[in-house]
Protein backbone atom coordinates (compact mmCIF):
# COMPACT_ATOMS: atom_id res chain seq x y z
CA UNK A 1 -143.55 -67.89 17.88
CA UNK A 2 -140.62 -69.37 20.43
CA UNK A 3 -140.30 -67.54 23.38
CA UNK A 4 -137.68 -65.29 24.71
CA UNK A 5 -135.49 -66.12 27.97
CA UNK A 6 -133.53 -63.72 29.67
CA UNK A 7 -130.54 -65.11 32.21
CA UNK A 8 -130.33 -62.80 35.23
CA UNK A 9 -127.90 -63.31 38.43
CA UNK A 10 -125.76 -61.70 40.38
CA UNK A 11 -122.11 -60.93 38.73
CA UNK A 12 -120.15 -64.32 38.17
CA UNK A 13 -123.09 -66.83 38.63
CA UNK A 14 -122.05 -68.12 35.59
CA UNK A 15 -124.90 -66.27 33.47
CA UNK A 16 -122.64 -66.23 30.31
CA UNK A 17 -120.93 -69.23 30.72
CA UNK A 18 -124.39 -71.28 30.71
CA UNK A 19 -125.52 -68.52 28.03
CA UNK A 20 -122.37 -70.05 25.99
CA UNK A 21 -123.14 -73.73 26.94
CA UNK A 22 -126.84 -73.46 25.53
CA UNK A 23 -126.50 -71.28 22.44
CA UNK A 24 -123.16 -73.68 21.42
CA UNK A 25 -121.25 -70.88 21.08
CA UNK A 26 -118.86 -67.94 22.58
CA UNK A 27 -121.14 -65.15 21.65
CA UNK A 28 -121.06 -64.27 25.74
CA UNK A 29 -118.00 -62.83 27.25
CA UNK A 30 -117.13 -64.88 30.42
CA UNK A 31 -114.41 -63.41 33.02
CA UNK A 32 -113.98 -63.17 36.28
CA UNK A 33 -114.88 -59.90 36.69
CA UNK A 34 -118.27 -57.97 37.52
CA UNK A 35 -120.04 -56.75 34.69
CA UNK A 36 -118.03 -58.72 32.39
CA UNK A 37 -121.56 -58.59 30.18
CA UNK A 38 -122.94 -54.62 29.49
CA UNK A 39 -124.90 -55.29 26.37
CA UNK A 40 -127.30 -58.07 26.31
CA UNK A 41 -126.13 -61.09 23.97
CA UNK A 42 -129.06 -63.24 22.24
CA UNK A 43 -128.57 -66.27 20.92
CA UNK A 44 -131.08 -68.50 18.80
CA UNK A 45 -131.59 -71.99 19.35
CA UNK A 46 -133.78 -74.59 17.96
CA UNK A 47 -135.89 -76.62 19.52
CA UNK A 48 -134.62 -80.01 18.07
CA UNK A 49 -138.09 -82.43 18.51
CA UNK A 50 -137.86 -85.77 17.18
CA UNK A 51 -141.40 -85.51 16.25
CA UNK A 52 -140.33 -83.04 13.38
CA UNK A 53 -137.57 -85.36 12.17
CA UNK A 54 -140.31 -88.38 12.00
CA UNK A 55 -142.82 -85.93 9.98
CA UNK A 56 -140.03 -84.75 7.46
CA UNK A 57 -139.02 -88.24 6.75
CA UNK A 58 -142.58 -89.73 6.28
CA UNK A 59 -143.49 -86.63 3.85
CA UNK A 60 -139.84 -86.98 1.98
CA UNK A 61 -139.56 -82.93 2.70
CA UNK A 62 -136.83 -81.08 1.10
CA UNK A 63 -136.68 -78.60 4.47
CA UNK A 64 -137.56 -78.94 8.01
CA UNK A 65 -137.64 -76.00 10.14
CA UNK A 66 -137.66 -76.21 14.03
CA UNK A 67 -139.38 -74.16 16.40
CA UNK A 68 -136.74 -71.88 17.98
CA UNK A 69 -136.23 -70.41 21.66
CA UNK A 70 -133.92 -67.40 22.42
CA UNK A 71 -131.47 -66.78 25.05
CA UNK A 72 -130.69 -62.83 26.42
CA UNK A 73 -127.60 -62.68 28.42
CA UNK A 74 -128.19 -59.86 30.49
CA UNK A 75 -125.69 -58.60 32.73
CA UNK A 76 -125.30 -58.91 36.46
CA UNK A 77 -127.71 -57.49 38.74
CA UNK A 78 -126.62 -55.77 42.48
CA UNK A 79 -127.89 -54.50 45.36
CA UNK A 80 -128.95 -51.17 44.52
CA UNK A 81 -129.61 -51.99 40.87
CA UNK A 82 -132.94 -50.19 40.70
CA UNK A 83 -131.26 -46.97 41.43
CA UNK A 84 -128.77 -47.73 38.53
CA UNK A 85 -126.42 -49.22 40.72
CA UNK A 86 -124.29 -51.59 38.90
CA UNK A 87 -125.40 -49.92 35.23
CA UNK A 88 -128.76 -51.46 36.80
CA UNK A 89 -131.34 -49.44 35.16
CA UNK A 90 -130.16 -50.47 31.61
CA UNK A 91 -130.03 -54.26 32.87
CA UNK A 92 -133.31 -54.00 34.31
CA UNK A 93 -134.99 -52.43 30.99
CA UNK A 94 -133.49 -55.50 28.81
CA UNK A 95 -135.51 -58.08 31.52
CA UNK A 96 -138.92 -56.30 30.91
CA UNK A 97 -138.40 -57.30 26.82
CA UNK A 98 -137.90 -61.24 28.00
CA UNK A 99 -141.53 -63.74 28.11
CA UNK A 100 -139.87 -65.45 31.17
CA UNK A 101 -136.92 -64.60 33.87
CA UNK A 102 -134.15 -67.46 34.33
CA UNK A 103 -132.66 -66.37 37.77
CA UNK A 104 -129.20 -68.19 37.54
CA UNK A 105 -128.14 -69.12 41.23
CA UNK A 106 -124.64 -69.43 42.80
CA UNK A 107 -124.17 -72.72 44.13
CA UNK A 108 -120.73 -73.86 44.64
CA UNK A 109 -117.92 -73.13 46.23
CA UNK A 110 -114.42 -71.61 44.36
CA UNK A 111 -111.63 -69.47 45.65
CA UNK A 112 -110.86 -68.85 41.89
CA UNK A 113 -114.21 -66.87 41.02
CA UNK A 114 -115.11 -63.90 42.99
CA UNK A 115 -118.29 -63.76 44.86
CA UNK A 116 -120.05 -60.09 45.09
CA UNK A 117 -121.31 -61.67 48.53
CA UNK A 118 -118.65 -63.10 51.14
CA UNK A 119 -120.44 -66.19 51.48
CA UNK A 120 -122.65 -68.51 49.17
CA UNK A 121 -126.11 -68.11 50.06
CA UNK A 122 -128.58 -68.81 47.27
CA UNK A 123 -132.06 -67.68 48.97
CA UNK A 124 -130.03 -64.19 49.40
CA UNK A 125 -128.57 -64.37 46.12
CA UNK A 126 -132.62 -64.46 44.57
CA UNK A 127 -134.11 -62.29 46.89
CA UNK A 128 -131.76 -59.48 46.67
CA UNK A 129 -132.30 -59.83 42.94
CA UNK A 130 -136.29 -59.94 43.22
CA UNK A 131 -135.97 -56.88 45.61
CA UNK A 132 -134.53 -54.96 42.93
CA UNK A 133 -137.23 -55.57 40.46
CA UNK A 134 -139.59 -54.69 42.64
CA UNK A 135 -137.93 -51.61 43.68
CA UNK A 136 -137.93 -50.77 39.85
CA UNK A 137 -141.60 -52.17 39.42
CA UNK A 138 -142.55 -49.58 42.25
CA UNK A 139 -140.72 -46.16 40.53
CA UNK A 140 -142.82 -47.68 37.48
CA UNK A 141 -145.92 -48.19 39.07
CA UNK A 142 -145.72 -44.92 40.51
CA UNK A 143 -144.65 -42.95 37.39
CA UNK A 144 -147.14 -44.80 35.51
CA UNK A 145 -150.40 -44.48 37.79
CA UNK A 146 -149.75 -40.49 38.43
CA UNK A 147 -152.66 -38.41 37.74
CA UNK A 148 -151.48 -37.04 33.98
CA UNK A 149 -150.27 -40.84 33.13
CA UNK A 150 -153.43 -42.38 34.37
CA UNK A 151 -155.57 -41.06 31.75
CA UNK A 152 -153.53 -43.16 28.72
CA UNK A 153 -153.52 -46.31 30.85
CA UNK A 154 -157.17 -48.52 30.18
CA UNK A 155 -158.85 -49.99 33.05
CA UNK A 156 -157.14 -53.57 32.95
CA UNK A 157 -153.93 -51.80 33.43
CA UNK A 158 -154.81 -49.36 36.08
CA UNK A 159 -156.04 -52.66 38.04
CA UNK A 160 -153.22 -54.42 37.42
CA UNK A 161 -150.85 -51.86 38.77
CA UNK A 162 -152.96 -50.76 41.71
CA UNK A 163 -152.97 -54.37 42.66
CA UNK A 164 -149.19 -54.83 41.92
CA UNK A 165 -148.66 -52.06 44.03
CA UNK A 166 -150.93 -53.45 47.03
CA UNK A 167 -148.26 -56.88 46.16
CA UNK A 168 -145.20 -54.94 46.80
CA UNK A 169 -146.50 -52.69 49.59
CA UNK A 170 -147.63 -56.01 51.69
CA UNK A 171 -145.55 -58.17 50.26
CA UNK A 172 -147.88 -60.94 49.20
CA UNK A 173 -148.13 -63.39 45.82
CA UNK A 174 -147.96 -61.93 42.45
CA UNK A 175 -150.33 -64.94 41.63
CA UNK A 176 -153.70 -63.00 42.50
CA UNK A 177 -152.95 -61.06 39.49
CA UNK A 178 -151.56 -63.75 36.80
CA UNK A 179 -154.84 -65.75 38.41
CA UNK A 180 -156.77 -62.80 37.20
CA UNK A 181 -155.59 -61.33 34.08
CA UNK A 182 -155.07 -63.11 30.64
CA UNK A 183 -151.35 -62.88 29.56
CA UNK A 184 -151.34 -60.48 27.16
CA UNK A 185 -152.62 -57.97 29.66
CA UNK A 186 -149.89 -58.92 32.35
CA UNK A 187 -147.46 -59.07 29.60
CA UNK A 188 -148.33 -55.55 28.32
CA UNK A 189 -148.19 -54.28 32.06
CA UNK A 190 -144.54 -54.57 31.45
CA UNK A 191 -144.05 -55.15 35.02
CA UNK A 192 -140.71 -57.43 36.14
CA UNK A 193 -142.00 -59.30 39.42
CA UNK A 194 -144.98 -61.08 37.54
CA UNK A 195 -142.88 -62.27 34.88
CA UNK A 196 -142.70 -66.27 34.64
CA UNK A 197 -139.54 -67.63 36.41
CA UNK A 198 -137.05 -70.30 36.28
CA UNK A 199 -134.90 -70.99 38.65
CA UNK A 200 -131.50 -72.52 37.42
CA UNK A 201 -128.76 -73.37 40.24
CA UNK A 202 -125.69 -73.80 38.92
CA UNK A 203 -123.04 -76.29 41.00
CA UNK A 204 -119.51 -77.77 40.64
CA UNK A 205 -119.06 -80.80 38.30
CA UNK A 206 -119.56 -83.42 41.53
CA UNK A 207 -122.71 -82.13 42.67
CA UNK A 208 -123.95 -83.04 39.25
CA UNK A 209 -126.81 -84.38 38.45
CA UNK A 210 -128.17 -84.46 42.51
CA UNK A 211 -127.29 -81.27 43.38
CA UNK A 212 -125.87 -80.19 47.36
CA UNK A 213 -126.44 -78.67 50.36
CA UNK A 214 -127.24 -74.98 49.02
CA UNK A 215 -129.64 -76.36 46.69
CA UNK A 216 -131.25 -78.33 49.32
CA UNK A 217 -131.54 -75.16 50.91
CA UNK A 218 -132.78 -73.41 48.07
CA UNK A 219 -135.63 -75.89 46.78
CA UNK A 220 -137.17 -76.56 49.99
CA UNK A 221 -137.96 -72.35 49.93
CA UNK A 222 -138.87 -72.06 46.60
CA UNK A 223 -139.68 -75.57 45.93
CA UNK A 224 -138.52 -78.25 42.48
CA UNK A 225 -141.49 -77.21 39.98
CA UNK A 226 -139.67 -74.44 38.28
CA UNK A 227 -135.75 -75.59 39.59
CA UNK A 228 -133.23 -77.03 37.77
CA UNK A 229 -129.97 -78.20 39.23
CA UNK A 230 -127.23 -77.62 35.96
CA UNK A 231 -123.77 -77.49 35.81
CA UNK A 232 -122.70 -74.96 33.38
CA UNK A 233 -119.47 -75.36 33.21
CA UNK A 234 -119.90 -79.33 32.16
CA UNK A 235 -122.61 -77.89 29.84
CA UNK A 236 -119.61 -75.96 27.54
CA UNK A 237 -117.66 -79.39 28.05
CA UNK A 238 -120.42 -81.49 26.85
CA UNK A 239 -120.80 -79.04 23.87
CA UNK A 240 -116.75 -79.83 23.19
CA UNK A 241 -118.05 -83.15 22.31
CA UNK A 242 -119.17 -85.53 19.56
CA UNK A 243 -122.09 -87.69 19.58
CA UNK A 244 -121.01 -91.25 21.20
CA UNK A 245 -118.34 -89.20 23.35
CA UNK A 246 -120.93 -87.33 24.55
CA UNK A 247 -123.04 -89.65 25.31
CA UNK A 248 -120.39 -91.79 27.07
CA UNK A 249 -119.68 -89.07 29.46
CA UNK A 250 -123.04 -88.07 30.10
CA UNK A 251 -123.59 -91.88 31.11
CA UNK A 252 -120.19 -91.68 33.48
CA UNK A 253 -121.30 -88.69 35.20
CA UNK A 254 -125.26 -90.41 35.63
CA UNK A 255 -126.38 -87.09 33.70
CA UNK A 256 -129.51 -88.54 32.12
CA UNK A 257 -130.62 -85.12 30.40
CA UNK A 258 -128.52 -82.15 29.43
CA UNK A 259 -129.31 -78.21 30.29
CA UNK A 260 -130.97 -76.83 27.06
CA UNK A 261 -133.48 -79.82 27.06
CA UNK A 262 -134.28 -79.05 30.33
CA UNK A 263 -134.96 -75.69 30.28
CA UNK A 264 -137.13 -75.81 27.36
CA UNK A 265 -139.00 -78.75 28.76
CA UNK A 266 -139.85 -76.43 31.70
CA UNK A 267 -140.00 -73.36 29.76
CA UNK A 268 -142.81 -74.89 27.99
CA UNK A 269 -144.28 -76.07 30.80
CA UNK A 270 -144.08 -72.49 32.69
CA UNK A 271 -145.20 -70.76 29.71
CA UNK A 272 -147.79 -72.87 29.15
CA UNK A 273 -147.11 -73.46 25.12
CA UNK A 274 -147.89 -76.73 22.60
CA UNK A 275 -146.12 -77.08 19.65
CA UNK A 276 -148.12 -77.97 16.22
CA UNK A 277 -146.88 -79.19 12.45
CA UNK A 278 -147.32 -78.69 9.30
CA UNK A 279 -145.47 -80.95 7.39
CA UNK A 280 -145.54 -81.40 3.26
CA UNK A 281 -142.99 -82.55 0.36
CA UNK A 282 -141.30 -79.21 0.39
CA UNK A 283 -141.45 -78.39 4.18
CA UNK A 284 -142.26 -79.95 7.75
CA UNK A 285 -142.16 -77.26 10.26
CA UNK A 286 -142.81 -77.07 13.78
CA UNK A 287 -144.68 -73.80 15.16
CA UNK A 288 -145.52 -73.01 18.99
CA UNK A 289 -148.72 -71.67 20.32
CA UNK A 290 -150.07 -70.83 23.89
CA UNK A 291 -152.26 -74.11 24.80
CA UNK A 292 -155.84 -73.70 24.94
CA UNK A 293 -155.06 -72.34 21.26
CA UNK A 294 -158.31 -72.26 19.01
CA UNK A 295 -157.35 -72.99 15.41
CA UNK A 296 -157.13 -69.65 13.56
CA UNK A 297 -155.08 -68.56 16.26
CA UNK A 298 -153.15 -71.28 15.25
CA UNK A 299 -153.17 -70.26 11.47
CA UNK A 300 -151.73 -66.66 12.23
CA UNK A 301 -148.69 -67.94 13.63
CA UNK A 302 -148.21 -69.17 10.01
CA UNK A 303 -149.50 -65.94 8.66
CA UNK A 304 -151.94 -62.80 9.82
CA UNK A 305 -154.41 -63.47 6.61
CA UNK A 306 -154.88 -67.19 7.45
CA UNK A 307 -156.32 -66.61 10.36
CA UNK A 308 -158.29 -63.30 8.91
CA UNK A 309 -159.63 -65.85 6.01
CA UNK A 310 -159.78 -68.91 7.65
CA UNK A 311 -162.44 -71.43 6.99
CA UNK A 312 -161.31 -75.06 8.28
CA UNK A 313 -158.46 -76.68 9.90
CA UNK A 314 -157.52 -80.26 8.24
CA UNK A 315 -156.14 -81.83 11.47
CA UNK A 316 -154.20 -85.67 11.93
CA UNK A 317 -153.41 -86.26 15.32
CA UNK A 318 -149.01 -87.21 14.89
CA UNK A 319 -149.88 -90.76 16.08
CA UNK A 320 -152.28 -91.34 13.41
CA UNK A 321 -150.19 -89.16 10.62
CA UNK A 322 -147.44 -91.46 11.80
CA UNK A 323 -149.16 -95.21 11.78
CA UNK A 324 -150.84 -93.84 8.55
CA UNK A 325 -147.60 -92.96 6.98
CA UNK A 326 -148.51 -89.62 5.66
CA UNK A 327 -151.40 -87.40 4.82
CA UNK A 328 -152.45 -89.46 1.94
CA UNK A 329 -152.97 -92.57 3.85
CA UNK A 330 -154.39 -90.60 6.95
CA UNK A 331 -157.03 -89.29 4.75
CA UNK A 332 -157.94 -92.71 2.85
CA UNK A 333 -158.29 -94.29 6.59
CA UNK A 334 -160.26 -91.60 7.56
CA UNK A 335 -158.06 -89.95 10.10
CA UNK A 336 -158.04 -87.03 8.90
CA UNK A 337 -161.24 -84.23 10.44
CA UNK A 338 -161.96 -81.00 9.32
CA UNK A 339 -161.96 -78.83 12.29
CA UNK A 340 -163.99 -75.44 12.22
CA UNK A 341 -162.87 -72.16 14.00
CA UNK A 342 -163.76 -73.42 17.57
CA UNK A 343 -161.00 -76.71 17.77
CA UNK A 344 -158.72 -76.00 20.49
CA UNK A 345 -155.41 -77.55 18.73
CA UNK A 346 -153.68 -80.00 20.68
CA UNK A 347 -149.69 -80.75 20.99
CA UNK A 348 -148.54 -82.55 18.46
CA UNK A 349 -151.68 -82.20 15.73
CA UNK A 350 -150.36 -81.67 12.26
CA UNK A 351 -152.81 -78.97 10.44
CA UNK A 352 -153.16 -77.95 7.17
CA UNK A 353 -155.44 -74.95 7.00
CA UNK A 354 -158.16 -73.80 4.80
CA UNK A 355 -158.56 -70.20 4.31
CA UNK A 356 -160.06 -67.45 1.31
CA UNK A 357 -158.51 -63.98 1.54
């Protein structure tokens, strides 16, 4: 399934710049101008796993297929946005399509790229952006729980908003609800402040890879879980290189990791997602799931009448596929189970599934 990112920021944050820098490619206008972005860009990426590559070259498979992730450049928010300030209201309608919210943060200094603000001030910068969707969330809310709207909304819903609304009103945690709800209810609420968040600061080449003072500033409000300090402007340089240059540049600068593999390693982490294999002579493919997956669950992300049909699971854990050297072997040295409709799937499992339409 992937997942869906959108990048949101004020104007010149460098939204499209990093948008540019992870998709490897110039899809994303980048100026220094506001609004330099009107319609979203998307870019899709794969999610390169060096699991996969073992798994394809144990089972000698003519294809291998990553798991992807998208990126949504979506243009720059202002104050104001949620009364279509800015073009705000179309901005704000491409965030509610997005599984998670990367709030790209201005931190550096530069004379050469205007700043909407007159200063640099990061915890502004996000809460002037988080006002606005909860200004929008409210007209929503609103709209949504008047007395002729009410009737189409089911009771899970109408909870979820009247509780939203209590959120906004008293401005207090989003959490009680994602604590409460499963996430395809908060997901269909279609509401922008309980979204999943990433926060990605972006600073000047020598504050790279430890960051400065504004991100000191930011991360002891809104703490290091879901921050990442990133540099996108050595991001597109990186992506200007080859292999060994890369890597020798990467060592200069002490940048042990680049951006994308960040951001999906915390994506997954925020969204809470596993990734499983199937893996054969004419195809190893990886597939992500929501952890605390049960198997036919599984099965439908491969197709809707596996999981409709399905009977068993035939499951190798990728350490034993791999000391085994391939299903064959795994199922001679008996490391291979048959797993019924109740196995949670784990990261990493490689499943071949059983089904009778």
């Amino acid at each position: 399934m992937g997942f869906k990112c959108g990048i949101v920021g004020l104007p010149n944050v460098g939204k499209s710049t990093l948008f540019n820098a992870l998709t490897n490619s110039s899809k994303a206008q980048a100026a220094n101008f506001p609004f330099c972005t009107i319609d979203p860009n998307i870019g899709l990426v794969p999610v390169v796993d060096k699991r996969l590559d073992k798994l394809s070259e144990i089972s000698n498979s003519k294809k291998k297929i990553y798991t992807s992730i998208s990126f949504v450049d979506i243009a720059g928010l202002v104050k104001g946005a949620s009364k279509g300030e800015g073009l705000g209201n179309k901005f704000l309608s491409h965030i509610r399509e997005v599984d998670a919210i990367i709030h790209m943060i201005r931190c550096f200094d530069s004379a050469d790229i205007q700043n909407v603000n007159t200063s640099v001030d990061p915890v502004r910068d996000l809460e002037i952006i988080e006002t606005e969707m909860k200004l929008a969330d409210l007209e929503s809310i609103q709209k949504r729980l008047d007395k002729k709207n009410k009737k189409n909304l089911t009771e899970n819903q109408i909870e979820i908003l009247e509780i939203a609304l209590d959120c906004i009103n008293e401005d207090k945690s989003f959490d009680i609800i994602t604590d409460k709800f499963e996430k395809k209810d908060t997901n269909s609420s279609g509401l922008l402040s309980i979204k999943p968040k990433l926060y990605v600061c972006n600073v000047d080449e020598k504050s790279v890879p430890n960051g400065n003072n504004y991100t000191e500033k930011f991360i002891s409000k809104f703490g290091e879980n879901d921050t990442l300090i990133i540099s996108a402007d050595i991001e597109n340089q990186l992506n200007q290189l080859n292999g060994q240059e890369r890597k020798n540049y990467m060592e200069m600068i002490n940048l042990k990791e680049d951006g994308l593999n960040k951001l999906i390693r915390k994506g997954y982490n925020l969204l809470s997602l596993n990734t499983f294999f199937t893996s054969g002579p004419e195809e190893s493919r990886a597939w992500t799931i929501n952890k605390n997956c049960l198997a036919p669950k599984a099965a439908a992300e491969i197709h809707t009448d596996f999981e409709k049909g399905f009977i068993r699971a035939e499951t190798i854990s990728y350490k034993d596929f791999i000391e085994s050297g391939g299903w064959l072997n795994s199922k001679n040295n008996g490391k291979m189970r048959l797993e019924g409709k109740d196995y949670m799937v784990k990261d990493g499992d490689i499943l071949n599934f059983r089904f009778n339409t």
